[in-house]
Protein backbone atom coordinates (compact mmCIF):
# COMPACT_ATOMS: atom_id res chain seq x y z
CA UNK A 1 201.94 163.92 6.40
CA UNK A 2 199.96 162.57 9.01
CA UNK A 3 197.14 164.29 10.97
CA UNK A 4 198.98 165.24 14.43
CA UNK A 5 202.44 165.92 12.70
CA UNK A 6 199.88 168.41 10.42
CA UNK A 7 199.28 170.58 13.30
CA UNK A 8 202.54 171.51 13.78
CA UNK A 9 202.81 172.87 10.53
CA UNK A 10 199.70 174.69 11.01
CA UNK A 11 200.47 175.97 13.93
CA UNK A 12 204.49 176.89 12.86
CA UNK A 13 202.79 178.82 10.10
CA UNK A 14 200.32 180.22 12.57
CA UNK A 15 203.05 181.51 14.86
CA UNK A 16 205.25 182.60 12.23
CA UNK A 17 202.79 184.94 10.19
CA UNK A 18 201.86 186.62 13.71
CA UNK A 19 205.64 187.56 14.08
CA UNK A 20 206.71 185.11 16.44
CA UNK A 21 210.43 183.78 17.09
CA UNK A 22 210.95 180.33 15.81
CA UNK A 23 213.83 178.30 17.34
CA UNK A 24 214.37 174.63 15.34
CA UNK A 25 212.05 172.21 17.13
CA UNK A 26 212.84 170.15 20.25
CA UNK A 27 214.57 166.74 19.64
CA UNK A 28 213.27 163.20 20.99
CA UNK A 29 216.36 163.51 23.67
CA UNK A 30 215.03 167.12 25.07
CA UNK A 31 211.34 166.36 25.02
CA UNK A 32 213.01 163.19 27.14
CA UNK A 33 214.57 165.93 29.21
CA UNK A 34 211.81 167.83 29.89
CA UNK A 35 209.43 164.65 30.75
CA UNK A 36 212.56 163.58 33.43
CA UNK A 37 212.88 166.84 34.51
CA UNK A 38 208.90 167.86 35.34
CA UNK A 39 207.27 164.65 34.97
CA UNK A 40 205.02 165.33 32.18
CA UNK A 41 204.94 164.42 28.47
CA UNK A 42 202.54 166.73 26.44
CA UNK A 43 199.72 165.91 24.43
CA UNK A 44 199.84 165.30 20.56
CA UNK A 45 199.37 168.34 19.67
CA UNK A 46 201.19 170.00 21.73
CA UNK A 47 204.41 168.07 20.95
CA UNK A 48 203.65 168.34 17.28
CA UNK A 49 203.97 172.24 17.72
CA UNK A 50 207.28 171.40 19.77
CA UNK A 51 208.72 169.15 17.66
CA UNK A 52 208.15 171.50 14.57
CA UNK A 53 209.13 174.57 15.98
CA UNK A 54 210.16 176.20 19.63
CA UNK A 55 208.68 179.52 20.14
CA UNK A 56 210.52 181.47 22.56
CA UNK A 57 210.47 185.17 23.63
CA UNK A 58 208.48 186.93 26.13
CA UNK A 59 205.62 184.54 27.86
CA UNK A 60 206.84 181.40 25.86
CA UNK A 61 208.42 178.91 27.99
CA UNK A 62 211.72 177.61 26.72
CA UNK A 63 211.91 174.16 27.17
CA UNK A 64 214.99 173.93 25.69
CA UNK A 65 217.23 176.36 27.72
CA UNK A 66 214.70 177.66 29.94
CA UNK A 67 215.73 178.83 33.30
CA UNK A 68 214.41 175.91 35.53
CA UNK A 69 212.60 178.38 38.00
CA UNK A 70 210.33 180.28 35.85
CA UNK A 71 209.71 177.01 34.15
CA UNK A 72 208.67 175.59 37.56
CA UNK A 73 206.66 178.47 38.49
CA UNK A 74 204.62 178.87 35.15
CA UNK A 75 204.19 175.10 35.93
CA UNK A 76 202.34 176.09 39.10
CA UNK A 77 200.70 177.99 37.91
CA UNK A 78 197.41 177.20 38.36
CA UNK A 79 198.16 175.49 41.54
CA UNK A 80 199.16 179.19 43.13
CA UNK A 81 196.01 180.84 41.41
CA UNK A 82 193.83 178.28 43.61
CA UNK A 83 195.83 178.05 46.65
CA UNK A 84 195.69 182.42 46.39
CA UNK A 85 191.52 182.33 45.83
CA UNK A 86 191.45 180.05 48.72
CA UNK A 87 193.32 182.10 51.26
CA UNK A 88 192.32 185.76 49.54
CA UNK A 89 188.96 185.38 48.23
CA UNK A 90 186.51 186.88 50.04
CA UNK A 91 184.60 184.68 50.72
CA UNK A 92 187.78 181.63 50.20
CA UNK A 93 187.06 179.38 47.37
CA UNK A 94 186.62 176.21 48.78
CA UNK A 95 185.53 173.05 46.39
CA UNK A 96 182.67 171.43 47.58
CA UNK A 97 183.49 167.89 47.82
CA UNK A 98 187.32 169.01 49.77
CA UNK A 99 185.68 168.92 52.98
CA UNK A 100 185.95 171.50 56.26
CA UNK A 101 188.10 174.41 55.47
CA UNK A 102 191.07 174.60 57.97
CA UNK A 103 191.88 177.55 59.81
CA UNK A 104 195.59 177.14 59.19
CA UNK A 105 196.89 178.69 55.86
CA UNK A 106 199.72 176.48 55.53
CA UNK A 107 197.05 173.16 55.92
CA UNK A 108 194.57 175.81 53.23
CA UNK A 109 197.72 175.15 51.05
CA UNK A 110 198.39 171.64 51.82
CA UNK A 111 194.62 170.43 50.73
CA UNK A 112 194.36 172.66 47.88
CA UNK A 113 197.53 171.45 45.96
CA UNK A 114 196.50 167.74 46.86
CA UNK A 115 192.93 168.60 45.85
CA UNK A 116 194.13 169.91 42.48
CA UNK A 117 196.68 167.38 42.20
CA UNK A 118 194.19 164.62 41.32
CA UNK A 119 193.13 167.11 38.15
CA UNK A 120 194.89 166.40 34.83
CA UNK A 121 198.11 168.45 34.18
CA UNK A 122 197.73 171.55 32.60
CA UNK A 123 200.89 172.97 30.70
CA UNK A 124 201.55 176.25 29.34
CA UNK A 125 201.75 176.79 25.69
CA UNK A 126 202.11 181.32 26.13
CA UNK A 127 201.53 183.08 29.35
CA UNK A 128 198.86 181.62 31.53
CA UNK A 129 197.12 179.85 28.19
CA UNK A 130 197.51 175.85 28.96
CA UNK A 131 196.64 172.68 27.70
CA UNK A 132 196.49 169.33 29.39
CA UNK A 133 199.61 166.99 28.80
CA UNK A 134 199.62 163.51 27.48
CA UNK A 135 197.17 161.36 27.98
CA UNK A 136 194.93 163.91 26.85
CA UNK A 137 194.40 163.30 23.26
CA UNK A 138 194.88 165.08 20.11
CA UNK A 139 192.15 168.09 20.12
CA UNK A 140 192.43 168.88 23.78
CA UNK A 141 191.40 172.54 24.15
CA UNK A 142 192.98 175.39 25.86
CA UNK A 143 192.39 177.13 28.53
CA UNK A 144 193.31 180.93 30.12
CA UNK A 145 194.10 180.34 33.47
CA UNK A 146 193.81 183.30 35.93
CA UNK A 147 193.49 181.97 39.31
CA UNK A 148 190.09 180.48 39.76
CA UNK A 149 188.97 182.43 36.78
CA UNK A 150 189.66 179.57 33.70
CA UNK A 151 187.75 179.58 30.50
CA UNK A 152 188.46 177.96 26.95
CA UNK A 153 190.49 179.87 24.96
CA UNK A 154 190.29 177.69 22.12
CA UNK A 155 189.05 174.23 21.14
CA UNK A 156 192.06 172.75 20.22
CA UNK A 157 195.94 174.11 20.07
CA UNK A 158 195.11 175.38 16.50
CA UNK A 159 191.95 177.18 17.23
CA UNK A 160 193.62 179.13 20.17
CA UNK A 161 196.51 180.42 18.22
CA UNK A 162 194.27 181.77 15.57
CA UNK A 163 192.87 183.39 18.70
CA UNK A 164 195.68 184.40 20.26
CA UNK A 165 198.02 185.25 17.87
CA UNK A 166 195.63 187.77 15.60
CA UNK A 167 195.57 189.96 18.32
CA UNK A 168 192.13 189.67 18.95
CA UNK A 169 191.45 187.10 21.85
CA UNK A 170 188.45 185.32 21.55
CA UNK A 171 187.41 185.36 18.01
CA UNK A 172 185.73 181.90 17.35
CA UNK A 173 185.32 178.47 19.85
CA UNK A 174 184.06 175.59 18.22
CA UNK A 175 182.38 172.94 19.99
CA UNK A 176 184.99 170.81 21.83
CA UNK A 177 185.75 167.56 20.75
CA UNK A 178 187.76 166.22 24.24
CA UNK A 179 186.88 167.00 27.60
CA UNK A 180 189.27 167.62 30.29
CA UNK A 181 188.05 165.80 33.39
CA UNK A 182 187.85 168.62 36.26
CA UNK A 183 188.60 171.52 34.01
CA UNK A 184 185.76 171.19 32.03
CA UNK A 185 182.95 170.64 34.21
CA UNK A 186 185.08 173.60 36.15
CA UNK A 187 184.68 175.81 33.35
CA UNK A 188 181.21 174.94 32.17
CA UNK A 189 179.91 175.55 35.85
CA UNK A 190 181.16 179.39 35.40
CA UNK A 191 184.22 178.31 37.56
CA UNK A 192 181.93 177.03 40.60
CA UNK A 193 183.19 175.44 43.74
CA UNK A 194 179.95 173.55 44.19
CA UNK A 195 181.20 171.08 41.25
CA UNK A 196 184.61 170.26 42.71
């Protein structure tokens, strides 16, 4: 069995011993669905899980029969968190390097989602936990996402779910072996808007 496939298993056994749903894993033609119907593929890790085993209940995204909308909005996810700590924030978060913040809300929007846009792709694996799709190697960590608020939730996909799924959040975080360009300078400036 070869390293990537590996984590899969891990991670089916992970899920599985904490109690989780497991539907059959996605096939070549629906992970070719879902990269035609959002525009991603996800990292090696990430599809290993996938392709091993589809967890689904409450928070998991079904990418198999998934209702489109939810899957679209936990896709924006951290798009809306920005967009909202940009308009609500008091005072707005405003990167750095974005230029003069505009009066307008709707032009607030408009440069924040093109702003983030030029950030990798981050893609939910349970509730607001994400992990960067494809290109971003095997060993790309996680991330909680809560608005502006995103920290590393694990170092890799394996790491987080022995977080996540013993019920204790944060129990260990190795040292990372990929950075995420953006997100991790992001996180390692204590979620600063001096370093974007």
């Amino acid at each position: 069995m070869d390293e990537i496939s590996d984590v899969g298993e891990k991670a089916a056994v992970i899920l599985r011993t904490a109690g989780v749903e497991l539907a059959p894993g996605l096939t070549d033609a629906e992970f070719d669905a879902v990269t035609e119907q959002h525009g991603f593929r996800f990292n090696p890790d990430h599809h290993s899980l996938l392709a091993t085993a589809l967890p689904v209940g409450d928070r998991w995204p079904d990418w198999r029969n998934g209702d489109e909308t939810y899957l679209r909005q936990m896709l924006d996810w951290p798009a809306r968190g920005m967009v909202f700590d940009a308009l609500r924030q008091d005072p707005p978060f405003w990167g750095a390097s974005w230029g003069h913040r505009p009066a307008a809300e709707s032009d607030v929007e408009a440069v924040t989602r093109r702003e983030l846009a030029k950030w990798p792709r981050l893609i939910p694996i349970f509730g607001h936990r994400m992990t960067p799709a494809a290109p971003s190697p095997s060993g790309s960590p996680v991330f909680s996402v809560w608005q502006t608020d995103v920290i590393f939730y694990g170092a890799d996909l394996l790491e987080y779910l022995e977080n996540e799924m013993a019920g204790y959040g944060i129990r260990h975080l190795s040292p990372r072996r990929v950075d995420v360009p953006y997100w991790t300078k992001f996180v390692e400036a204590a979620n600063s808007a001096d370093v974007i």
